[in-house]
N, C-alpha and C. Protein backbone atom coordinates (compact mmCIF):
# COMPACT_ATOMS: atom_id res chain seq x y z
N UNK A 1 97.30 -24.45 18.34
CA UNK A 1 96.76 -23.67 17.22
C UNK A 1 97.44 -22.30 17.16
N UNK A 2 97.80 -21.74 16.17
CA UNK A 2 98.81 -20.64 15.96
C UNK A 2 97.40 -19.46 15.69
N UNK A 3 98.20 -18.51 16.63
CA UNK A 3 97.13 -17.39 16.88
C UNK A 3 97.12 -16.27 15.55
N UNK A 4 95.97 -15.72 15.10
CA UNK A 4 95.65 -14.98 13.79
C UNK A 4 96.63 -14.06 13.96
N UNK A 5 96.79 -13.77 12.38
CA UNK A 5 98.20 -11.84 13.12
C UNK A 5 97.35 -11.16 11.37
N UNK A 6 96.42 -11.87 11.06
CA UNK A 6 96.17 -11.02 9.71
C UNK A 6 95.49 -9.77 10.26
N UNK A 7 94.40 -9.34 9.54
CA UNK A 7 94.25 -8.20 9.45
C UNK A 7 92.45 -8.34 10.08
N UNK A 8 91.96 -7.32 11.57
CA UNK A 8 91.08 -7.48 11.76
C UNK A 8 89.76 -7.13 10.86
N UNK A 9 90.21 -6.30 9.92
CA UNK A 9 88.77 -5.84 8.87
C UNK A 9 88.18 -7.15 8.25
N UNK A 10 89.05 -8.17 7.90
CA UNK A 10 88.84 -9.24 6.89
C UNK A 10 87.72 -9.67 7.79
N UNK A 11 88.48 -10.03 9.10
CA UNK A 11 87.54 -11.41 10.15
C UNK A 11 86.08 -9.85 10.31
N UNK A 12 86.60 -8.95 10.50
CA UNK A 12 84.76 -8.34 10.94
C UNK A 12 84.42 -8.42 10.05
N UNK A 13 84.75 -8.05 8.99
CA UNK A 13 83.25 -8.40 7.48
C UNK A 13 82.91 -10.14 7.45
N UNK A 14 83.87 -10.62 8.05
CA UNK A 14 83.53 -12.19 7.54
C UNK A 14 81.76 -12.35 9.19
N UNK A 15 82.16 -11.89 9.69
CA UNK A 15 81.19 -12.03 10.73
C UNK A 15 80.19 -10.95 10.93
N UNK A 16 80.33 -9.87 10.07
CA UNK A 16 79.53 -8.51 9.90
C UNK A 16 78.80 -7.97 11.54
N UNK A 17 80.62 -7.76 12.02
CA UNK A 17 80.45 -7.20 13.41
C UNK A 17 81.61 -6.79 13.28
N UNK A 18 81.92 -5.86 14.30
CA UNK A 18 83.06 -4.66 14.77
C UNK A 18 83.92 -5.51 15.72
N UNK A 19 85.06 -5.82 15.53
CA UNK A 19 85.27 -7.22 16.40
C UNK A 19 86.78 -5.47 17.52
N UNK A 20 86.96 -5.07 16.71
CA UNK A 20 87.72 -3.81 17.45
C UNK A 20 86.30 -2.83 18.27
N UNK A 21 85.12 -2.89 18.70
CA UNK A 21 84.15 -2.20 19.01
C UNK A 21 84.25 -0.96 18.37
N UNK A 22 85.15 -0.27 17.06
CA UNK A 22 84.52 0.99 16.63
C UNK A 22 84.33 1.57 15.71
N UNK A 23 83.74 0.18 15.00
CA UNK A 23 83.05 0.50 13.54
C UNK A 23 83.96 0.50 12.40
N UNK A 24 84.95 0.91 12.82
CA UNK A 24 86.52 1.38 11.78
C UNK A 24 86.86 0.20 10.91
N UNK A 25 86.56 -1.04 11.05
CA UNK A 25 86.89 -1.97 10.86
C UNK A 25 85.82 -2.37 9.73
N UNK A 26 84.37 -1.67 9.88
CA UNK A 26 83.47 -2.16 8.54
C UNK A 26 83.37 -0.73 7.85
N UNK A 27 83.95 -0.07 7.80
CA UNK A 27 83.29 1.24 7.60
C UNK A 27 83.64 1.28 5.38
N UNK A 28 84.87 0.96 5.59
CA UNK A 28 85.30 1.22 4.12
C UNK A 28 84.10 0.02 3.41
N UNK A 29 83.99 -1.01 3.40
CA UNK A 29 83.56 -2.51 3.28
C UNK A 29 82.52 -3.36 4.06
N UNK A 30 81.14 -3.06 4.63
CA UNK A 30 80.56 -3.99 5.38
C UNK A 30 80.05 -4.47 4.76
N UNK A 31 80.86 -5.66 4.07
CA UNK A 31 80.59 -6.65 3.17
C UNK A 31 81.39 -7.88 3.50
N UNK A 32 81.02 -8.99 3.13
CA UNK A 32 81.74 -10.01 3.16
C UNK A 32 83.27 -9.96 2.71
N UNK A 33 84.27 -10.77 3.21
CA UNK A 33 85.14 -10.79 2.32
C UNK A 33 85.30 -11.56 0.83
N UNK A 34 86.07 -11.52 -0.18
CA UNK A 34 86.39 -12.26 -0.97
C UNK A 34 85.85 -11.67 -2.09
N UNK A 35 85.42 -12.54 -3.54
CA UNK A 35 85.28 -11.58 -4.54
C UNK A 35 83.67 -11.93 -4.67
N UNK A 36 82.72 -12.52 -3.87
CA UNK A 36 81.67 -12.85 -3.85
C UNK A 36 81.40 -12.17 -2.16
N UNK A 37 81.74 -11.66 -1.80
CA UNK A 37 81.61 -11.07 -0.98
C UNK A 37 79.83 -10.25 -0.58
N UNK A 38 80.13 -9.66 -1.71
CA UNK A 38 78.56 -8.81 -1.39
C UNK A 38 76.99 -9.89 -2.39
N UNK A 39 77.56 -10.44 -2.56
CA UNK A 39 76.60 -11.92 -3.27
C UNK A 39 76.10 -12.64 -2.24
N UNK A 40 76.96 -12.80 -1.41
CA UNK A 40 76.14 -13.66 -0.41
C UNK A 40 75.06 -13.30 0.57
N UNK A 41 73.70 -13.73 -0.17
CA UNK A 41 72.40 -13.72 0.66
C UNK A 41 72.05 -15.29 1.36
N UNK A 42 70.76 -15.39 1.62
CA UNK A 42 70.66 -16.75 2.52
C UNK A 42 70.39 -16.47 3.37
N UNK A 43 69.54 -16.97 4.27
CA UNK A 43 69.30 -17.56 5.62
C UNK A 43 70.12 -18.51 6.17
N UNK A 44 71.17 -18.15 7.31
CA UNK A 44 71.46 -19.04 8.12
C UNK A 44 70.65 -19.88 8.60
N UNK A 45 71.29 -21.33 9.35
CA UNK A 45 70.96 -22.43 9.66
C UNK A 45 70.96 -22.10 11.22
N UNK A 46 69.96 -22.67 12.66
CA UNK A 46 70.66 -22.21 13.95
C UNK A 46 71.58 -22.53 14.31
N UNK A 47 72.59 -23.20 13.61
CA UNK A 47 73.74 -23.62 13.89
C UNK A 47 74.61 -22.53 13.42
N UNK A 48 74.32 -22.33 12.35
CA UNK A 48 75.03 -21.09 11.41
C UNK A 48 74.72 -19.70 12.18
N UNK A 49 74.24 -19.44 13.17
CA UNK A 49 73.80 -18.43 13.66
C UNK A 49 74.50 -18.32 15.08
N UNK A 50 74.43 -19.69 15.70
CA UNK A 50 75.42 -19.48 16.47
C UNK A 50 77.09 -19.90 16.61
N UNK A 51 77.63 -20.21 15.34
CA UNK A 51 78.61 -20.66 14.92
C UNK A 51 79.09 -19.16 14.66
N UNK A 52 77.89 -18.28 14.54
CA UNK A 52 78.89 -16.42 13.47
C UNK A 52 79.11 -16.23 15.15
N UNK A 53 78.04 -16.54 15.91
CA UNK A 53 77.66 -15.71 16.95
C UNK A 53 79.22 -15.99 18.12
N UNK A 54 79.26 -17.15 17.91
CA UNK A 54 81.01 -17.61 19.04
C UNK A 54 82.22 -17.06 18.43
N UNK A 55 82.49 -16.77 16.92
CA UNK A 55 83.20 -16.29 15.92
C UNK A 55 83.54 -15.20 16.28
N UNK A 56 82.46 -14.77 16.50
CA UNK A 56 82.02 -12.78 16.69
C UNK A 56 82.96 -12.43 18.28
N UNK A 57 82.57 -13.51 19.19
CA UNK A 57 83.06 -12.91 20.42
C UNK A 57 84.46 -13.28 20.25
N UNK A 58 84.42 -14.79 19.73
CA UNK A 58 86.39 -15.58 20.21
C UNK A 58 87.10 -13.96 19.45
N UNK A 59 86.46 -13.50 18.03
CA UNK A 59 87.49 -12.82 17.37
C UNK A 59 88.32 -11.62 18.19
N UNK A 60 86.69 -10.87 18.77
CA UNK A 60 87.08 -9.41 19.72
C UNK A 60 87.81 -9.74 20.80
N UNK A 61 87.72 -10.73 21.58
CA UNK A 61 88.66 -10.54 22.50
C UNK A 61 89.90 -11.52 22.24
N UNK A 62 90.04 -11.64 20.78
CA UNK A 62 91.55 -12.76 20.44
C UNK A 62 91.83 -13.91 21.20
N UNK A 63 91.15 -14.83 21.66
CA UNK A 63 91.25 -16.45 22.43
C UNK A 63 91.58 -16.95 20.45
N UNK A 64 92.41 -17.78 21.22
CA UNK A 64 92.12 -19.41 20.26
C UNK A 64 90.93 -20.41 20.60
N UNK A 65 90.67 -21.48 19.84
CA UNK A 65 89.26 -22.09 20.05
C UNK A 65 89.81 -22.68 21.27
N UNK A 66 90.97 -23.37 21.68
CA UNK A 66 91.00 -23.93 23.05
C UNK A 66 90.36 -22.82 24.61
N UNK A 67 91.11 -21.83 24.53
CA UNK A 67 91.35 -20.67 25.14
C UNK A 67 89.66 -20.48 25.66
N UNK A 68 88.75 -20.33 24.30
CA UNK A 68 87.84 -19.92 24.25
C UNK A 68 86.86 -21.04 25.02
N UNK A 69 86.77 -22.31 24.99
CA UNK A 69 86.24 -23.53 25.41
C UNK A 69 86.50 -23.72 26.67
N UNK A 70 87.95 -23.57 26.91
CA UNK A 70 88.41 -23.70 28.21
C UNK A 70 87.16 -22.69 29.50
N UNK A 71 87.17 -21.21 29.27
CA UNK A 71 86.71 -20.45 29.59
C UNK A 71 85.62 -20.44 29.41
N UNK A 72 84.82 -20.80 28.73
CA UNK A 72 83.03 -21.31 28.74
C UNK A 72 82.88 -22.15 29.49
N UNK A 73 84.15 -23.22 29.91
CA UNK A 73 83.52 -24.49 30.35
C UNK A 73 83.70 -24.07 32.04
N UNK A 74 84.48 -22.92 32.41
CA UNK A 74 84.59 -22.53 33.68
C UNK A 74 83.26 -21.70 33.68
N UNK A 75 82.77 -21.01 33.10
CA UNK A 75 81.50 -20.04 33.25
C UNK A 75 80.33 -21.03 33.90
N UNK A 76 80.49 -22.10 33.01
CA UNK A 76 79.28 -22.90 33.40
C UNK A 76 79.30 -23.58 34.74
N UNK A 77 80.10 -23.42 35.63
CA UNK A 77 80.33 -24.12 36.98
C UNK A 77 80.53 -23.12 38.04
N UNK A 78 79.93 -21.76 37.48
CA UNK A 78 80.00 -20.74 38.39
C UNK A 78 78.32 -20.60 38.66
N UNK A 79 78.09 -20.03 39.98
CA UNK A 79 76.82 -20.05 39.88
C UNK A 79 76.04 -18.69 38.99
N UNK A 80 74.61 -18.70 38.67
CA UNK A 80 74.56 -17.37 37.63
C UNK A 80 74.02 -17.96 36.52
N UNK A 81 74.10 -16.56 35.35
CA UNK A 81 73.62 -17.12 34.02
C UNK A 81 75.03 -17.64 33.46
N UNK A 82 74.92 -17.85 32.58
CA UNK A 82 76.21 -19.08 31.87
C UNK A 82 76.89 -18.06 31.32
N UNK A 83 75.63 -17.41 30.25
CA UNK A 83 76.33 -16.55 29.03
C UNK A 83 76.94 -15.55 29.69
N UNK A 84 76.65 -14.59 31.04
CA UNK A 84 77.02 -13.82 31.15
C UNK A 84 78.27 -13.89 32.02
N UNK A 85 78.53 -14.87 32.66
CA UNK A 85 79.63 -15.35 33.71
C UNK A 85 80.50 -15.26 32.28
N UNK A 86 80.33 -16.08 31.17
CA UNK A 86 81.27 -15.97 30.37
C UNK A 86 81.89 -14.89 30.01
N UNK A 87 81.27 -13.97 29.19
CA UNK A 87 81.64 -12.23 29.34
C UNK A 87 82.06 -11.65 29.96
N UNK A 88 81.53 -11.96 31.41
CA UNK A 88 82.80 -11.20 32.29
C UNK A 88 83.89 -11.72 32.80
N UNK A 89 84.05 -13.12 32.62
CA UNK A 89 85.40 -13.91 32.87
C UNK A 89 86.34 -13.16 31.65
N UNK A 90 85.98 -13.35 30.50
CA UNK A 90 86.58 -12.71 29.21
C UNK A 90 87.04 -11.35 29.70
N UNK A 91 85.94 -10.29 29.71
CA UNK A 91 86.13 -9.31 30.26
C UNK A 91 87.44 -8.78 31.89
N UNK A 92 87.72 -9.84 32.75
CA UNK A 92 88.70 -9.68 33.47
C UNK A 92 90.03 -10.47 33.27
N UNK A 93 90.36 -10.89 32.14
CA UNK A 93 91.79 -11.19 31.21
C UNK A 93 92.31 -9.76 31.69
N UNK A 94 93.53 -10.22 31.50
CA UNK A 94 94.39 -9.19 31.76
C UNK A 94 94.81 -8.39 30.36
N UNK A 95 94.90 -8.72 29.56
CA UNK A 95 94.99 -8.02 28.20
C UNK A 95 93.50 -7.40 27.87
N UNK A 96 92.19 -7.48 28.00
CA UNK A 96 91.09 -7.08 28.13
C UNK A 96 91.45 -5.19 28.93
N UNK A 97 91.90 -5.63 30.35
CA UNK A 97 91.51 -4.80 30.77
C UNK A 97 92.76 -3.63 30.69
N UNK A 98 94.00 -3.90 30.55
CA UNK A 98 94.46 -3.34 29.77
C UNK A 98 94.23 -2.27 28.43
N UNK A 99 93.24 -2.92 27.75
CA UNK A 99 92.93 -2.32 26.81
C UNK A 99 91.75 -1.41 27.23
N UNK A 100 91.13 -1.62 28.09
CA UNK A 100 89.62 -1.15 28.69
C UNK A 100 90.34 0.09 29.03
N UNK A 101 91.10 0.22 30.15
CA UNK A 101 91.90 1.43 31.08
C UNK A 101 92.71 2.09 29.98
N UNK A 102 93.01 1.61 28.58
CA UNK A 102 93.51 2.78 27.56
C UNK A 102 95.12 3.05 27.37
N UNK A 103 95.52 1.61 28.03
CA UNK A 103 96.71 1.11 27.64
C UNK A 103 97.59 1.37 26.35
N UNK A 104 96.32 0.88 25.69
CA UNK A 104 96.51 0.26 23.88
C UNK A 104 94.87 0.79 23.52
N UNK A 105 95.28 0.49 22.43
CA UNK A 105 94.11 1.00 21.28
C UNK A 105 93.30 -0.21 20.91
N UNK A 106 94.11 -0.93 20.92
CA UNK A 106 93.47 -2.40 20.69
C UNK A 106 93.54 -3.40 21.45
N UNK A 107 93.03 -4.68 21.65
CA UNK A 107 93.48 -6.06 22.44
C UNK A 107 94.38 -6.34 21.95
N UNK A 108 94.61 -6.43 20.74
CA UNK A 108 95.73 -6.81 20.06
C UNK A 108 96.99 -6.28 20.78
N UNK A 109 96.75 -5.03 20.71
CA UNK A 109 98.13 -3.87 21.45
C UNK A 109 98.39 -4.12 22.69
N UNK A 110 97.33 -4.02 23.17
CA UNK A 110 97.27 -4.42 25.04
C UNK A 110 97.86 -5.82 24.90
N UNK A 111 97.82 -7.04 24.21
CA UNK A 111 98.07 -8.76 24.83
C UNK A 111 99.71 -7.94 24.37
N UNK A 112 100.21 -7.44 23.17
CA UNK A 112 101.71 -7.50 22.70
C UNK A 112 102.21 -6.51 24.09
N UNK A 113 101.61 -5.60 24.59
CA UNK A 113 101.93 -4.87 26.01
C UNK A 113 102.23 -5.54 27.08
N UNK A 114 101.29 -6.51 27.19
CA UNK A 114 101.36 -7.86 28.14
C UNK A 114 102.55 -8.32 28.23
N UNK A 115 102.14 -8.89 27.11
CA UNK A 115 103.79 -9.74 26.87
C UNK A 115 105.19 -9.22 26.92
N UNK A 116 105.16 -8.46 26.65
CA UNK A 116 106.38 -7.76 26.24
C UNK A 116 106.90 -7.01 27.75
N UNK A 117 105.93 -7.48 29.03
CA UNK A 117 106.55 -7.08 29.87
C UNK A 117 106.46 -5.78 30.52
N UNK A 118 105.25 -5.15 30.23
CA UNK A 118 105.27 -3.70 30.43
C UNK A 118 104.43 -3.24 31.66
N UNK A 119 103.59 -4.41 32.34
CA UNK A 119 102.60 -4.13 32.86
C UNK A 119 102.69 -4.68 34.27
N UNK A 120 102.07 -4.18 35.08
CA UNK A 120 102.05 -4.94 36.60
C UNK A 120 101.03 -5.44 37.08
N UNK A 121 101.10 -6.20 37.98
CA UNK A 121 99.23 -6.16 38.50
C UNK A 121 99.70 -6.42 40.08
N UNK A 122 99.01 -5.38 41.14
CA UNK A 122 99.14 -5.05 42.09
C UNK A 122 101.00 -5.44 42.52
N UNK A 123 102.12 -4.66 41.50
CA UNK A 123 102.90 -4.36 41.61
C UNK A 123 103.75 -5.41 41.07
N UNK A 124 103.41 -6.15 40.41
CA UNK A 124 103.95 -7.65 40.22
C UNK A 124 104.36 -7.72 38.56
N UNK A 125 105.42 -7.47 38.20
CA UNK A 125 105.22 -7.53 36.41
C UNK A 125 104.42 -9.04 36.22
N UNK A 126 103.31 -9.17 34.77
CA UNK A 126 102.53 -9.81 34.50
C UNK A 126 102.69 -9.93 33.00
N UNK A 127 103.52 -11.11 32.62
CA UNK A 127 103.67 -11.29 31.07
C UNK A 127 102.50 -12.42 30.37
N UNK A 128 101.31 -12.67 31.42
CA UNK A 128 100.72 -13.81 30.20
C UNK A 128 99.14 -12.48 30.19
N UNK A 129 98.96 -12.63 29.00
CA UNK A 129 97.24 -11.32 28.80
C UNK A 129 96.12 -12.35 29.29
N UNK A 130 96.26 -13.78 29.08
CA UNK A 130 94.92 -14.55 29.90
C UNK A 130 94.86 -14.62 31.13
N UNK A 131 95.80 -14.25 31.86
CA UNK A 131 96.14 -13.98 33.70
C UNK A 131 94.57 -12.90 33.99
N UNK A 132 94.31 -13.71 34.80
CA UNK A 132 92.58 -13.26 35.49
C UNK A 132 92.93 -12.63 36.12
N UNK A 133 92.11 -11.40 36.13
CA UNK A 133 92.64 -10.08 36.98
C UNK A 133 91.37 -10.32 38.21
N UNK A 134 91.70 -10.05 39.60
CA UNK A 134 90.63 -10.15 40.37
C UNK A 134 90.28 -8.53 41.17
N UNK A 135 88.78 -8.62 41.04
CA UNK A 135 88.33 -7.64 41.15
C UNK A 135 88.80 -6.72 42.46
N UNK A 136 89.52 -5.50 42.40
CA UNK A 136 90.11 -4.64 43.48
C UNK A 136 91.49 -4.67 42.97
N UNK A 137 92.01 -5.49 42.51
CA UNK A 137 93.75 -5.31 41.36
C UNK A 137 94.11 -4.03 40.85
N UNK A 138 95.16 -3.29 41.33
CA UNK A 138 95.60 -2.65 40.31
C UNK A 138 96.34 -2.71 39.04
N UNK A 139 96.12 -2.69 38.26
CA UNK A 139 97.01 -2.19 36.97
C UNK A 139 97.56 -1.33 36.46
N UNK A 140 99.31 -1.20 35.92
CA UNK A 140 99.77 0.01 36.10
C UNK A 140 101.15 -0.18 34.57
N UNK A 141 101.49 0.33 34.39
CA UNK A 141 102.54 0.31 33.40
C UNK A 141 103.95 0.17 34.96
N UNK A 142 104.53 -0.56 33.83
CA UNK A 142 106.20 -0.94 34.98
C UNK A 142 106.82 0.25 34.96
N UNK A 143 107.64 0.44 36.20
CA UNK A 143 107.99 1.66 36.11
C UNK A 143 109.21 1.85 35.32
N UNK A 144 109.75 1.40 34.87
CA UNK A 144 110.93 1.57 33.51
C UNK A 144 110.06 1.35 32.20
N UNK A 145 108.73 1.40 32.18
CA UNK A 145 107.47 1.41 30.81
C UNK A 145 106.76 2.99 31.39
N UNK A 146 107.08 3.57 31.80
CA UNK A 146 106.32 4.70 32.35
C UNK A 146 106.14 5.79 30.82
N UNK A 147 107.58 5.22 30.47
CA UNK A 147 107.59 6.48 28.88
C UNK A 147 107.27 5.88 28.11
N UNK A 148 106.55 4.58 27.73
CA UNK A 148 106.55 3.86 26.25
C UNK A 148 105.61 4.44 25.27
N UNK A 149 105.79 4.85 24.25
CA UNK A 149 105.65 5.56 23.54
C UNK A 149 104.41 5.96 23.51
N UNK A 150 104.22 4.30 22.97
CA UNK A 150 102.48 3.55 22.10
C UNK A 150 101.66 4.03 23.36
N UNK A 151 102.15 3.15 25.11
CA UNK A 151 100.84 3.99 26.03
C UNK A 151 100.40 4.89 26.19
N UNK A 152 101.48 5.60 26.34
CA UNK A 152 101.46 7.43 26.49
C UNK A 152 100.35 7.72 25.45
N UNK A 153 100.56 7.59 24.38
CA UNK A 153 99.82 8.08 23.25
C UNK A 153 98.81 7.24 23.33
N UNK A 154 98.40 6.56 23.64
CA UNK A 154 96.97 5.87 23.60
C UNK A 154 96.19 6.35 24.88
N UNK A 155 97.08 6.67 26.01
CA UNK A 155 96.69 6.93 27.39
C UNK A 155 95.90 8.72 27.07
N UNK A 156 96.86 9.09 26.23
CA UNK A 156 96.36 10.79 26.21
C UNK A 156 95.21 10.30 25.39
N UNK A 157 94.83 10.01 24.42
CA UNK A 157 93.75 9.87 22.89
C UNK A 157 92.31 9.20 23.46
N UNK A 158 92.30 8.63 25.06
CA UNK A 158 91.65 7.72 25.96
C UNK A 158 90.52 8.80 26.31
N UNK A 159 89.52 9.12 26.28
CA UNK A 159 88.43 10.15 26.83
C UNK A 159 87.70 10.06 27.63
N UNK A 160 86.95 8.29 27.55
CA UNK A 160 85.88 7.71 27.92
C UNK A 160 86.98 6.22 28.67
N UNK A 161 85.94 5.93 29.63
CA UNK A 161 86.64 4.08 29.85
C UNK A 161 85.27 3.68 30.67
N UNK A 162 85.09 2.18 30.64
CA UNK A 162 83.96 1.67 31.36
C UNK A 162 84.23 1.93 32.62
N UNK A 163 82.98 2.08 33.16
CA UNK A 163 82.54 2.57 34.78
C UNK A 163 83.22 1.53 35.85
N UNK A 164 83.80 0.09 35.38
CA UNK A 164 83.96 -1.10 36.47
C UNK A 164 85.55 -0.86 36.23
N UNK A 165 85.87 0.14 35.97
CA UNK A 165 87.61 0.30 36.13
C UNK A 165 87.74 2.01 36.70
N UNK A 166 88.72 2.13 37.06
CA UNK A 166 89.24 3.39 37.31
C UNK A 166 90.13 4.22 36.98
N UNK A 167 90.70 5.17 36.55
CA UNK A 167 92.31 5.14 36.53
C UNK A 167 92.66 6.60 37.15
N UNK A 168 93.85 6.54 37.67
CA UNK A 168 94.35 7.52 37.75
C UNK A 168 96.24 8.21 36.82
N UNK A 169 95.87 9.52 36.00
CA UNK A 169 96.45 9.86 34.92
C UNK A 169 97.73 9.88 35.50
N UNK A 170 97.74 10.76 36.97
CA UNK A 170 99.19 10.95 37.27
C UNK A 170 99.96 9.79 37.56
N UNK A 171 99.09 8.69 38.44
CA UNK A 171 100.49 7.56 38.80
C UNK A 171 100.35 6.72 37.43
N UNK A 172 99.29 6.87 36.32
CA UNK A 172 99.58 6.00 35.26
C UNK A 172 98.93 4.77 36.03
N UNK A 173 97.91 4.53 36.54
CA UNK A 173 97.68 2.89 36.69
C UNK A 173 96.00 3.09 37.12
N UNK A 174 95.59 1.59 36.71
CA UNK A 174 93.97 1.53 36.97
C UNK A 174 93.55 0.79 37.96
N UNK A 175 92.51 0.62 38.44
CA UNK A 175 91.71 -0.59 39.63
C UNK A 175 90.66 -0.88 38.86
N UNK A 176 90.63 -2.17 38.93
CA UNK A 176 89.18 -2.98 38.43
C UNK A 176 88.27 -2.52 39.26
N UNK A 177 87.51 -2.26 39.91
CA UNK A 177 86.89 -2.11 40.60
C UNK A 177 85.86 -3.15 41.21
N UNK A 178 85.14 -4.16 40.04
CA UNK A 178 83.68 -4.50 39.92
C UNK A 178 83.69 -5.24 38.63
N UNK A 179 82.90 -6.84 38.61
CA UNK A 179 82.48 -7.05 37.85
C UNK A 179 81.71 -6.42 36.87
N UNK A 180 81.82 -6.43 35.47
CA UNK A 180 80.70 -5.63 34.99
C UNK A 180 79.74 -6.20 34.59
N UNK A 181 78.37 -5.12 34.53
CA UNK A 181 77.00 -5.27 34.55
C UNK A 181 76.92 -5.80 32.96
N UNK A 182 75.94 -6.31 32.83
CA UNK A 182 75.83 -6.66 31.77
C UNK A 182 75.55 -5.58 30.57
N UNK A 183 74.98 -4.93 31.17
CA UNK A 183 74.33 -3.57 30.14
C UNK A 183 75.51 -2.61 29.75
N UNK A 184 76.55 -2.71 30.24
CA UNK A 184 77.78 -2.04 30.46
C UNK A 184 78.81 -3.42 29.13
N UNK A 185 78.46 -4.17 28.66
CA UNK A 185 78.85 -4.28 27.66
C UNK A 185 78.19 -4.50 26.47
N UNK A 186 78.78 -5.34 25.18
CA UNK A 186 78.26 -4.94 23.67
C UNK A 186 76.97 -5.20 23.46
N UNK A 187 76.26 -4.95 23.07
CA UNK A 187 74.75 -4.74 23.24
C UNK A 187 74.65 -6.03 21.81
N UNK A 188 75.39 -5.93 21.07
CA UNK A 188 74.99 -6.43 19.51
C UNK A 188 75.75 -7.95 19.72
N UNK A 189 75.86 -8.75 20.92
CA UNK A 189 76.17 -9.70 21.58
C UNK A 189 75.10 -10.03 22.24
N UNK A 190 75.08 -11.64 21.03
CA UNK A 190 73.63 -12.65 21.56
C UNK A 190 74.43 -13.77 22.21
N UNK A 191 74.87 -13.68 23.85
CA UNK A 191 75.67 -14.93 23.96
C UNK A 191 74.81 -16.10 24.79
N UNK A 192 73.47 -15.86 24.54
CA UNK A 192 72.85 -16.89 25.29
C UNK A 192 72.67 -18.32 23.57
N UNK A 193 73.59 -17.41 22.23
CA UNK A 193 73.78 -18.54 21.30
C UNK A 193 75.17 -19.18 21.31
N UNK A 194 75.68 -18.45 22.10
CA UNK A 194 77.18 -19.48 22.46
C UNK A 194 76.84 -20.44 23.41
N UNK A 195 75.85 -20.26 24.36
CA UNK A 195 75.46 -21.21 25.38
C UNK A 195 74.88 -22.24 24.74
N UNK A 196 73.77 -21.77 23.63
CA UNK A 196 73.17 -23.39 22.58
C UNK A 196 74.45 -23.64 22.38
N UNK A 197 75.39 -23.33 21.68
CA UNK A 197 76.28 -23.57 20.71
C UNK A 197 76.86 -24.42 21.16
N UNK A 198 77.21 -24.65 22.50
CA UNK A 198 77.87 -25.70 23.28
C UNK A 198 77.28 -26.40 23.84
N UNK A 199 76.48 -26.85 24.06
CA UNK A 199 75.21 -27.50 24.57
C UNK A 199 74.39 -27.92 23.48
N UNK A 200 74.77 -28.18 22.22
CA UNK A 200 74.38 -28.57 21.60
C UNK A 200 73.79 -30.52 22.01
C-alpha cells in the first residue's frame, strides 16, 4: 500500500482530530472535508466510531493499515492492557521519537530524517523510522548531520519535550529513558475502541 504524501489538514478534518497534535491543522477549517463538508450531521454507528477512532491514531503517527495491524497484533501478546501496550509500542518507533526529542516538527519530518540517513541510535546510523527504539537508547543526529539545517531549526524552536525522553543541546542527542505513562499521552485518544475494533 503506497504511503499518503497529501496534505495533513484534509485527513484531520476528515477525522475532526489534530493528527499533527497542534491544532494548526483544524484551525482555518474544523470541518469536514469536501463541498458538503460542514452538512454532515448524524450519529455514528459503533463501528463508525471506532473505525474514526483507528483512523485518528494510524493517521498521527503515519503506519499504513499493514504497519498498523501488524503492531496491534504484537500489543496483544504482551502482558498489560492491550490499548495501551499499543501506544507505547507506537510511541517507541524510531521516527516517533525522533520527532518527540525535536528533531523535526513533524513525524512526517522525523520518518524523511530517518530515512535519509541522518540519525543514529546508540551510535549506529538507523535508516528504517519503524526500528523499535529500546528503552535506555540514545538518539543523536550523525555526525556529518550535526549542521542540517531543518534540525537545527526545529532543535532551537523545541521548548517543551515529554518527560520519558531526555536530551542534551550541546552533544545534540536524546535517551529514551522510560516507557510512557499513559497520562503523558493524547488525552482525546479512546484506544480501548481500537481494541473493539479488532476484536470485533
Amino acid at each position: 500500500m503506497a504511503r499518503y504524501t497529501g496534505p495533513n489538514n484534509k485527513r484531520a478534518r476528515r477525522v475532526g482530530f489534530s493528527i499533527t497534535e497542534t491544532g494548526k491543522d483544524l484551525a482555518r477549517r474544523p470541518y469536514g472535508p469536501g463541498q458538503h463538508g460542514q452538512d454532515r450531521h448524524g450519529k455514528l454507528s459503533n463501528y463508525g466510531l471506532q473505525l474514526k477512532e483507528k483512523q485518528k491514531v494510524k493517521f498521527m503517527y503515519g503506519l499504513n493499515e499493514r504497519q498498523f495491524h501488524n503492531t496491534f497484533e504484537e500489543a496483544v501478546k504482551m502482558k498489560g492492557i492491550n490499548g495501551e501496550n499499543f501506544l507505547r509500542l507506537l510511541e517507541s518507533r524510531l521516527d516517533n521519537l525522533v520527532y518527540r526529542m525535536g528533531f523535526a516538527k513533524t513525524r512526517r519530518a522525523a520518518r524523511q530524517l530517518v530515512n535519509h540517513g541522518h540519525i543514529t541510535v546508540d551510535g549506529k546510523k538507523v535508516d528504517i523510522p519503524s526500528f523499535r527504539v529500546k528503552v535506555g537508547s540514545t538518539i543523536a543526529l550523525k555526525e556529518n548531520s550535526k549542521d542540517h539545517k531543518a534540525a537545527n531549526e526545529s532543535l532551537e524552536a523545541t521548548t517543551k519535550r515529554v518527560e520519558f525522553v531526555t536530551f542534551d543541546d550541546a552533544k545534540k542527542e536524546g535517551k529514551y529513558v522510560r516507557l510512557p505513562e499513559r497520562n503523558e499521552l493524547n488525552a482525546d485518544i479512546n484506544e480501548a475502541l481500537i481494541v473493539e475494533f479488532y476484536n470485533r
